[in-house]
C-alpha atoms as a PDB file:
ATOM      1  CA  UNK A   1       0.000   0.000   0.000  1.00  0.00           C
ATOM      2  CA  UNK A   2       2.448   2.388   0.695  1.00  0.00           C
ATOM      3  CA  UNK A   3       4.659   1.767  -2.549  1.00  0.00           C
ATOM      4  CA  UNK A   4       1.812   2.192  -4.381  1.00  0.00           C
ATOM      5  CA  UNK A   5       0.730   5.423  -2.860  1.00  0.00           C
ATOM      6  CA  UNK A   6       4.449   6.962  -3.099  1.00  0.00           C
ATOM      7  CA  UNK A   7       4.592   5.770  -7.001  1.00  0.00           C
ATOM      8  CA  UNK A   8       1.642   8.227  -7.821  1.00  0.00           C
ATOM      9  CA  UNK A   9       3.268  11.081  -7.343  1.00  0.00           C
ATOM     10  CA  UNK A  10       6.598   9.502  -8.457  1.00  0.00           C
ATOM     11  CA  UNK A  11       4.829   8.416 -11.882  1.00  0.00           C
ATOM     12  CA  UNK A  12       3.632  12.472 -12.442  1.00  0.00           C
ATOM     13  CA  UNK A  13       6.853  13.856 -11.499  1.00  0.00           C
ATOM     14  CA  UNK A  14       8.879  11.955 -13.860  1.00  0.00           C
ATOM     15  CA  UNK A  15       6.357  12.135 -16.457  1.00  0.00           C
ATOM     16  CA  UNK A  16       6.240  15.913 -16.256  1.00  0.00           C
ATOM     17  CA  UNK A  17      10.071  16.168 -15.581  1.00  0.00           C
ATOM     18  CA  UNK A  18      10.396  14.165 -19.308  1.00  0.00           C
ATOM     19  CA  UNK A  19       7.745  16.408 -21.112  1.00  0.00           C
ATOM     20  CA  UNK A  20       9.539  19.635 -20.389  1.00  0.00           C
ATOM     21  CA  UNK A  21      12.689  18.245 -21.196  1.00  0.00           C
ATOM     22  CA  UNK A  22      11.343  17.201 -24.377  1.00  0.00           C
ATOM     23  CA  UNK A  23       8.842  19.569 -26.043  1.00  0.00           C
ATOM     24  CA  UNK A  24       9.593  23.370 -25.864  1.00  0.00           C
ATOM     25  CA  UNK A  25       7.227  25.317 -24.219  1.00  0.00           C
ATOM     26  CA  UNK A  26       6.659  29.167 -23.506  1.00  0.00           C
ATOM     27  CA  UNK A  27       6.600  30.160 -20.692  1.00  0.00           C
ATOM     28  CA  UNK A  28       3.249  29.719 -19.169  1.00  0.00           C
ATOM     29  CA  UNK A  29       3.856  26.069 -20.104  1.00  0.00           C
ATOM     30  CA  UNK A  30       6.785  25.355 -17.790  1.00  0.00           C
ATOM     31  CA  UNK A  31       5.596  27.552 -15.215  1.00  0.00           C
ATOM     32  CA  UNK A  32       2.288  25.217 -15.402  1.00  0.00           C
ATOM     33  CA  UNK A  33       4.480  22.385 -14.955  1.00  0.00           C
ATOM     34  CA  UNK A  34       6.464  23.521 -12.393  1.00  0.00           C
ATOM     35  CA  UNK A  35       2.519  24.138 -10.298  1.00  0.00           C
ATOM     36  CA  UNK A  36       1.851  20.265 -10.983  1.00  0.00           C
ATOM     37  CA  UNK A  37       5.441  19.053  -9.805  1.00  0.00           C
ATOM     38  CA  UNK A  38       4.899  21.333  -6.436  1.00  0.00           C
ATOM     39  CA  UNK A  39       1.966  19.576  -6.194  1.00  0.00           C
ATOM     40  CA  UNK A  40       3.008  16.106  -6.420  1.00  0.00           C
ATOM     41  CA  UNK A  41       6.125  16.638  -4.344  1.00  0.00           C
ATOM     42  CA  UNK A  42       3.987  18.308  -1.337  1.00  0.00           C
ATOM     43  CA  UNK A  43       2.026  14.857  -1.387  1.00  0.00           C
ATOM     44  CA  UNK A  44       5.030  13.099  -1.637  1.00  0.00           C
ATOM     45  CA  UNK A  45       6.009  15.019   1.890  1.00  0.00           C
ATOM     46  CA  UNK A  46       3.118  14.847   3.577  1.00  0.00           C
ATOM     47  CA  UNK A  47       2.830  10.716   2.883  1.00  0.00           C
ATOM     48  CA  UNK A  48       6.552  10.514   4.350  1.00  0.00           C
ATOM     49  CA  UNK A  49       5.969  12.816   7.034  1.00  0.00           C
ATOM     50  CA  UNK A  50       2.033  10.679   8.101  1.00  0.00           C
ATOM     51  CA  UNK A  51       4.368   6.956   7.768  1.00  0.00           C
ATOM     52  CA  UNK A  52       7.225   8.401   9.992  1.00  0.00           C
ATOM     53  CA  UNK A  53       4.752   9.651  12.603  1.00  0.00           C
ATOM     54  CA  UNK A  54       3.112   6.371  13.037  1.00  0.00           C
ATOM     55  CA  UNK A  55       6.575   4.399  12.494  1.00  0.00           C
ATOM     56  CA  UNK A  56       7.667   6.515  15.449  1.00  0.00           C
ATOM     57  CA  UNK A  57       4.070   6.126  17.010  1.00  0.00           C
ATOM     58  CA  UNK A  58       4.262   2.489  17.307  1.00  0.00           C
ATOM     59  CA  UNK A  59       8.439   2.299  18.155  1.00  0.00           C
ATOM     60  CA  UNK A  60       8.732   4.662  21.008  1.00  0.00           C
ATOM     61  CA  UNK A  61       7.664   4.408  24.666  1.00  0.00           C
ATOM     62  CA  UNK A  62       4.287   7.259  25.197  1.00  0.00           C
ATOM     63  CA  UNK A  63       5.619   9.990  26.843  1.00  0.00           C
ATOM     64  CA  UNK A  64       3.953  10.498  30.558  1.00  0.00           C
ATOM     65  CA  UNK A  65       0.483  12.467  30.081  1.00  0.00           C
ATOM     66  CA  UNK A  66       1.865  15.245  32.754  1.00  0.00           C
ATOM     67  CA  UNK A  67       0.348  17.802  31.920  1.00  0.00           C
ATOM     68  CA  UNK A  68      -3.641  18.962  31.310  1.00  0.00           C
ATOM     69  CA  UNK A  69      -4.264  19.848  28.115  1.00  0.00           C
ATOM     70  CA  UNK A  70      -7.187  22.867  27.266  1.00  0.00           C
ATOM     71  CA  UNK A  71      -9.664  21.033  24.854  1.00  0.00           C
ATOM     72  CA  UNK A  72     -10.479  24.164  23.775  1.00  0.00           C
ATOM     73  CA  UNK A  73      -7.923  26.697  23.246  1.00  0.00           C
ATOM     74  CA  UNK A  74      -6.382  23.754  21.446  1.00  0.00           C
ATOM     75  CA  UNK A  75      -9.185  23.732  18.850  1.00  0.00           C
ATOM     76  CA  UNK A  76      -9.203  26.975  18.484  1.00  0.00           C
ATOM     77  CA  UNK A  77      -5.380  27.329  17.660  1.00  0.00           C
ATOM     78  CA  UNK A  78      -6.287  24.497  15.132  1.00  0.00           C
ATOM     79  CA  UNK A  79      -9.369  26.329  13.473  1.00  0.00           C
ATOM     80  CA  UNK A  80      -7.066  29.356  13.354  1.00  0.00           C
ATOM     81  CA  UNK A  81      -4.228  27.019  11.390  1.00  0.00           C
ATOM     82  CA  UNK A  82      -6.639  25.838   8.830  1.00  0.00           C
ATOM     83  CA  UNK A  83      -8.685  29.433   8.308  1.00  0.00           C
ATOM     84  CA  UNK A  84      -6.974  29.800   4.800  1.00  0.00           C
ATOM     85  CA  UNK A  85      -7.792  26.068   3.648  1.00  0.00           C
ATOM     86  CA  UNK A  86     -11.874  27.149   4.816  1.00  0.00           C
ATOM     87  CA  UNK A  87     -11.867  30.450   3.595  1.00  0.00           C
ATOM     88  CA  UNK A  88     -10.578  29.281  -0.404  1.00  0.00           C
ATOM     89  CA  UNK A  89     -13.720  26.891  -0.734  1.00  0.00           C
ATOM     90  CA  UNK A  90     -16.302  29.453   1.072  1.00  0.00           C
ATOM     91  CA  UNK A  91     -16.534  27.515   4.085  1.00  0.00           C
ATOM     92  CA  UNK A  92     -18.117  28.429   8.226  1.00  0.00           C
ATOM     93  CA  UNK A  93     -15.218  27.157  10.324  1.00  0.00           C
ATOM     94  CA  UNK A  94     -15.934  27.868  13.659  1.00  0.00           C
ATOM     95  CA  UNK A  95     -15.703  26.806  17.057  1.00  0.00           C
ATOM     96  CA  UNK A  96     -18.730  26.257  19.819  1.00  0.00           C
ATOM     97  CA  UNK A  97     -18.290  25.624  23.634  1.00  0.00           C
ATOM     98  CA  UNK A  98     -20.448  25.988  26.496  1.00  0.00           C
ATOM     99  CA  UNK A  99     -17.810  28.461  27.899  1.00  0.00           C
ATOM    100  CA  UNK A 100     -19.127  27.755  31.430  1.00  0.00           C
ATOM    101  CA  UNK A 101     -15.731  25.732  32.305  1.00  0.00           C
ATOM    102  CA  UNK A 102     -12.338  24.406  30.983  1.00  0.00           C
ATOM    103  CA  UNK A 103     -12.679  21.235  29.402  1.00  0.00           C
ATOM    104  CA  UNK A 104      -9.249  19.490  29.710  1.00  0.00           C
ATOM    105  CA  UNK A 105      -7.614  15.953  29.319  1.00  0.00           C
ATOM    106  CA  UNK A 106      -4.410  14.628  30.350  1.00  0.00           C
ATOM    107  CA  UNK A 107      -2.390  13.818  27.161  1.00  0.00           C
ATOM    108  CA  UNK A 108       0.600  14.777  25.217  1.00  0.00           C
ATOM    109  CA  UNK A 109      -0.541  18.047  23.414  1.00  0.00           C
ATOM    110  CA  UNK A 110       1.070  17.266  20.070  1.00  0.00           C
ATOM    111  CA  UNK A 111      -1.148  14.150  20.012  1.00  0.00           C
ATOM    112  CA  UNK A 112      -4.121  15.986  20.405  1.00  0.00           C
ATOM    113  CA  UNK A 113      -3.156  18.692  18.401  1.00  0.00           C
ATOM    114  CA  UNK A 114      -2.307  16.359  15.809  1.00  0.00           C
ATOM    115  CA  UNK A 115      -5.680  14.517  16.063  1.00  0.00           C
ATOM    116  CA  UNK A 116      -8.145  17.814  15.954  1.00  0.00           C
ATOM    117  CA  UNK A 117      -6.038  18.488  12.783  1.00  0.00           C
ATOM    118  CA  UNK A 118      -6.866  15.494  10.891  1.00  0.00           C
ATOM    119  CA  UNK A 119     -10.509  15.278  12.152  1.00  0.00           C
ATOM    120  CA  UNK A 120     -10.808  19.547  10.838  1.00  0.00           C
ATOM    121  CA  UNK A 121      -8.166  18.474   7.350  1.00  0.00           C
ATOM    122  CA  UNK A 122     -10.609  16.002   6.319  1.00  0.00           C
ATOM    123  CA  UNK A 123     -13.903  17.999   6.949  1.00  0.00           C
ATOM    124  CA  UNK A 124     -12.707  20.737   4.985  1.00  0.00           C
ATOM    125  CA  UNK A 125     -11.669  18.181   2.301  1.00  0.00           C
ATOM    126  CA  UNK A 126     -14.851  16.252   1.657  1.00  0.00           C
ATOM    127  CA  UNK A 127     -17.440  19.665   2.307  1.00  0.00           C
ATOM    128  CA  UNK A 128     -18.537  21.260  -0.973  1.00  0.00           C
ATOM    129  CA  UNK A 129     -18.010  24.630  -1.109  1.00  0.00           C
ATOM    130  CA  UNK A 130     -20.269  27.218   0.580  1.00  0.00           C
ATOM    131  CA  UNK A 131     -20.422  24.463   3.388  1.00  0.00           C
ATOM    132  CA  UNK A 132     -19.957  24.252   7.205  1.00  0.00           C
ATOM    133  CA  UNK A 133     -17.694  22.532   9.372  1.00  0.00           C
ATOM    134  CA  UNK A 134     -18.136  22.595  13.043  1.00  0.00           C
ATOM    135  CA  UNK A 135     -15.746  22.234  16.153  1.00  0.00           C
ATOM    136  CA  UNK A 136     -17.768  21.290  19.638  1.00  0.00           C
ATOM    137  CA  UNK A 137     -15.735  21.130  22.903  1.00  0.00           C
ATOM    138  CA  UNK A 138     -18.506  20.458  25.736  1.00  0.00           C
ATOM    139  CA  UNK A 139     -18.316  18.147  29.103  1.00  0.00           C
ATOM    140  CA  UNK A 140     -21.048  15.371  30.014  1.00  0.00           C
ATOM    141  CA  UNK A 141     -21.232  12.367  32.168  1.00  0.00           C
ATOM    142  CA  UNK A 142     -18.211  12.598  33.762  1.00  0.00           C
ATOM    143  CA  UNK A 143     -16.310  12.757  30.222  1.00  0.00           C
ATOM    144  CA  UNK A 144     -15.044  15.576  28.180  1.00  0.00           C
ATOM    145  CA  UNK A 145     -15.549  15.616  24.306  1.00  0.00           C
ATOM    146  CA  UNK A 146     -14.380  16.961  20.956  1.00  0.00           C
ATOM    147  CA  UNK A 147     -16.545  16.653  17.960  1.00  0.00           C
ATOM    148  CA  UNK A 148     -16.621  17.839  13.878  1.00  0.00           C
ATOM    149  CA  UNK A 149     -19.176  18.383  12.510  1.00  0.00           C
ATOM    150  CA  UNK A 150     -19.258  19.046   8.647  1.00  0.00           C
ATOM    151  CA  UNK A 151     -22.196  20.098   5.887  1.00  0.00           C
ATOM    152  CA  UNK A 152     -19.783  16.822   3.324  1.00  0.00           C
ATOM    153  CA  UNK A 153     -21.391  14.090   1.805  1.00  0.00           C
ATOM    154  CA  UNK A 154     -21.108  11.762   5.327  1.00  0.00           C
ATOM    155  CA  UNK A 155     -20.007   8.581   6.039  1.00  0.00           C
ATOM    156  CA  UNK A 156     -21.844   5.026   5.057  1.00  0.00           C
ATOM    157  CA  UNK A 157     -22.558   3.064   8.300  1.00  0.00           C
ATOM    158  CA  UNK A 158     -21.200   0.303   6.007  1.00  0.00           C
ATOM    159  CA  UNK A 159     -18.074   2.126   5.868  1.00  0.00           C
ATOM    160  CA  UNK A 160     -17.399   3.188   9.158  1.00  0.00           C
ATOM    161  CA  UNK A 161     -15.625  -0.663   9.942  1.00  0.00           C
ATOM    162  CA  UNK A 162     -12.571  -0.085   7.784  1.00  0.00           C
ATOM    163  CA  UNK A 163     -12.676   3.815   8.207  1.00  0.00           C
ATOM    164  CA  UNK A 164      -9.114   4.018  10.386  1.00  0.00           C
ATOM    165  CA  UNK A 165      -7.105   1.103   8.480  1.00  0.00           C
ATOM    166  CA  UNK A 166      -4.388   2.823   6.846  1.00  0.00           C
ATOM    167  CA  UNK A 167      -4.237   4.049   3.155  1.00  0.00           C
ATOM    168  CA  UNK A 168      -7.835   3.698   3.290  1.00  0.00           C
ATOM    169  CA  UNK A 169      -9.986   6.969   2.015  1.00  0.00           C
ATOM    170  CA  UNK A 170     -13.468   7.544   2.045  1.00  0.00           C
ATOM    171  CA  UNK A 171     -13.648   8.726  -1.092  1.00  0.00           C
ATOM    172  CA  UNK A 172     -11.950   9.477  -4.727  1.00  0.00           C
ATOM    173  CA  UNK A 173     -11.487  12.901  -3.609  1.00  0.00           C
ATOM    174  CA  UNK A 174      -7.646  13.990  -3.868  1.00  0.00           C
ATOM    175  CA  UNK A 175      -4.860  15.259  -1.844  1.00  0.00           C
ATOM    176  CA  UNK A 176      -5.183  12.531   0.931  1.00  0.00           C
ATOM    177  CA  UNK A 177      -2.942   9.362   2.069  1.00  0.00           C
ATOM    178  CA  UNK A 178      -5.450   7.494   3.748  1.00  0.00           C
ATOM    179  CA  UNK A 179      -3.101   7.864   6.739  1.00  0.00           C
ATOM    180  CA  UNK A 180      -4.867  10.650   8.538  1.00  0.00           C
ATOM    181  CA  UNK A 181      -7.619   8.870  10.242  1.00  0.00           C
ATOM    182  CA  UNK A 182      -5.159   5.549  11.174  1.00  0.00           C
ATOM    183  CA  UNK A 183      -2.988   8.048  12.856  1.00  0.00           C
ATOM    184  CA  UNK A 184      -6.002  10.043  15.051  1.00  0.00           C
ATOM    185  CA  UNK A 185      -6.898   6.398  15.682  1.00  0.00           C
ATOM    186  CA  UNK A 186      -3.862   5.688  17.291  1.00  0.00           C
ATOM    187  CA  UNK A 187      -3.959   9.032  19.466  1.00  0.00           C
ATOM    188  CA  UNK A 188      -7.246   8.033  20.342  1.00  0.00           C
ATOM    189  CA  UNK A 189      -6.874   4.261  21.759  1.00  0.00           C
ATOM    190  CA  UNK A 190      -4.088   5.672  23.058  1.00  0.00           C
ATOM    191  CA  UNK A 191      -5.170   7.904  25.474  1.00  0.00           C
ATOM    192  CA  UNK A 192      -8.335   6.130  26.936  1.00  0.00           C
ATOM    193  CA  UNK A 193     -10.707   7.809  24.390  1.00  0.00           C
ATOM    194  CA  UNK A 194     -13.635   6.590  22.371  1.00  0.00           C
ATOM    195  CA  UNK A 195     -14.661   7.188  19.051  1.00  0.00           C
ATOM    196  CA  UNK A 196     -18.515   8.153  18.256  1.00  0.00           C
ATOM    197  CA  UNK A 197     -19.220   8.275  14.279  1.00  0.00           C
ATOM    198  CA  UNK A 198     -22.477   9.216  13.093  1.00  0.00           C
ATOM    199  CA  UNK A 199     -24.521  12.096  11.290  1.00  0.00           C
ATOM    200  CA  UNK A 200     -23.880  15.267  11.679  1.00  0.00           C
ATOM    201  CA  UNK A 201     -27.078  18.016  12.113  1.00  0.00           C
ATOM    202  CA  UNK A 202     -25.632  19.701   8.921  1.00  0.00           C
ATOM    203  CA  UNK A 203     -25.840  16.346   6.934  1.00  0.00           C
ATOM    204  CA  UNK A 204     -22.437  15.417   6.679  1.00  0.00           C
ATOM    205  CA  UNK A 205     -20.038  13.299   9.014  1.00  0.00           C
ATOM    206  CA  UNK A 206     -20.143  13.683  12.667  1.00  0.00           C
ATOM    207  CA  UNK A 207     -16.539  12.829  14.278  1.00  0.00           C
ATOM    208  CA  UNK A 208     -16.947  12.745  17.801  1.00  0.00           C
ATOM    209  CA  UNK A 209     -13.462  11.726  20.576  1.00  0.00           C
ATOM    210  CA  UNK A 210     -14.539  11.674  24.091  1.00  0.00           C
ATOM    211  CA  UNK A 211     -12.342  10.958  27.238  1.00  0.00           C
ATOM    212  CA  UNK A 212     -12.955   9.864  31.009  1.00  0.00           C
ATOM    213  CA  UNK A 213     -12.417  13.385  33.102  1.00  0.00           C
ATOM    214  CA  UNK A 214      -9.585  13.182  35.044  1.00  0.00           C
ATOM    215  CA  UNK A 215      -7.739  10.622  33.528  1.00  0.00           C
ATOM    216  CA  UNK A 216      -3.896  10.524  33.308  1.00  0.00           C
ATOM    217  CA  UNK A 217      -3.014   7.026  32.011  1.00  0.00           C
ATOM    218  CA  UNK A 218      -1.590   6.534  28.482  1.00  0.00           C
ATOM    219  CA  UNK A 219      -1.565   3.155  27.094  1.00  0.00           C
ATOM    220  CA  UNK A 220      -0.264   1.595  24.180  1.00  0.00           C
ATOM    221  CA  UNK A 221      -2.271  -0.918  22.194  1.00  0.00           C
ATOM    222  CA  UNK A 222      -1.265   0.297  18.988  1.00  0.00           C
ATOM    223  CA  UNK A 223      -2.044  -2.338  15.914  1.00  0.00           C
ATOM    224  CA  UNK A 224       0.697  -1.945  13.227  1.00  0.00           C
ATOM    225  CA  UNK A 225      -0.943  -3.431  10.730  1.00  0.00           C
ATOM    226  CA  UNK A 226      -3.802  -0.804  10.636  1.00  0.00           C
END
């Protein structure tokens, strides 16, 4: 799976690499080629950079969860990050929470960052334009929560089973790995958390990660394979 996923891009840059060479263009031409080869390479980086996180994921000892991380200035730090990526297709990217209390969990803060950026990278990937995507940080039950909510086509209940092996997407759409979700995955059985998957009230997916308040134990029971 991964060979195949790093050939892609491989395959275009070569291809486009022998074209120029080739043919003689003006200079729109080689400037247009140049835009597909930045493309290509930036997936090539971002594959390389999603295996060596889980590579180093599933080698290392977790580091001790010392420290209580702010569910919600964390997602708002995130929304910030991806405000350009929302803003070019005409998208609502905002943030909700009750704002009566800090909602906080006891992880590393690069994990978490890490997973409420692949949870908001996806939304924004698979909403149409002029759509809505949705970050929720509430408290209930004696567990804290972090949900996305997107206005996207959703996800088949008959698709939800296989939806965090690796190099498995959703959909045809481009610019993902199909690493994203394996590696949230990983965050999340890592860190006591649970995964809730359904419809959003928007019509598209609802990603929900909720964790037992006051916990401070990491484990590891991190599958490989996927």
């Amino acid at each position: 799976d991964a060979s195949h996923e790093l050939r892609t891009p491989l395959t275009v840059i070569e291809a486009e690499v022998d074209l120029a060479l080739r043919a003689r263009r003006d200079g729109e031409g080689y400037r247009n080629a140049l835009t597909r080869i930045g493309g290509e390479s930036h997936r090539l980086r971002r594959i390389v950079d999603d295996l060596l996180w889980l590579a180093r994921f599933d080698s290392e000892p977790a580091p001790p969860a010392h420290e209580p991380v702010d569910l919600q200035t964390m997602a708002e730090v995130c929304v910030e990050r991806f405000a350009p990526l929302a803003a070019a297709k005409d998208l609502d990217l905002a943030v909700r929470g009750d704002g009566r209390a800090a909602v906080s969990v006891k992880a590393p803060p690069e994990w978490i960052d890490r997973l409420i950026g692949v949870l908001v990278d996806n939304a924004i990937r698979y909403t149409p334009r002029g759509g809505r995507v949705t970050v929720t940080v509430g408290a209930s039950g004696g567990r804290a929560s972090l949900a996305v909510d997107d206005s996207g086509p959703g996800i088949a209940p008959e698709a939800r089973s296989t939806l965090f092996d690796r190099f498995r997407r959703a959909s045809d759409t481009p610019g993902g790995s199909g690493l994203g979700l394996a590696i949230a995955d990983s965050v999340v059985r890592s860190t006591h958390a649970r995964w809730s998957i359904g419809a959003s009230p928007a019509g598209g997916a609802h990603m929900e990660v909720s964790w037992p308040q006051g916990s401070t134990t990491i484990v590891r029971d991190v599958d490989s394979g996927g």
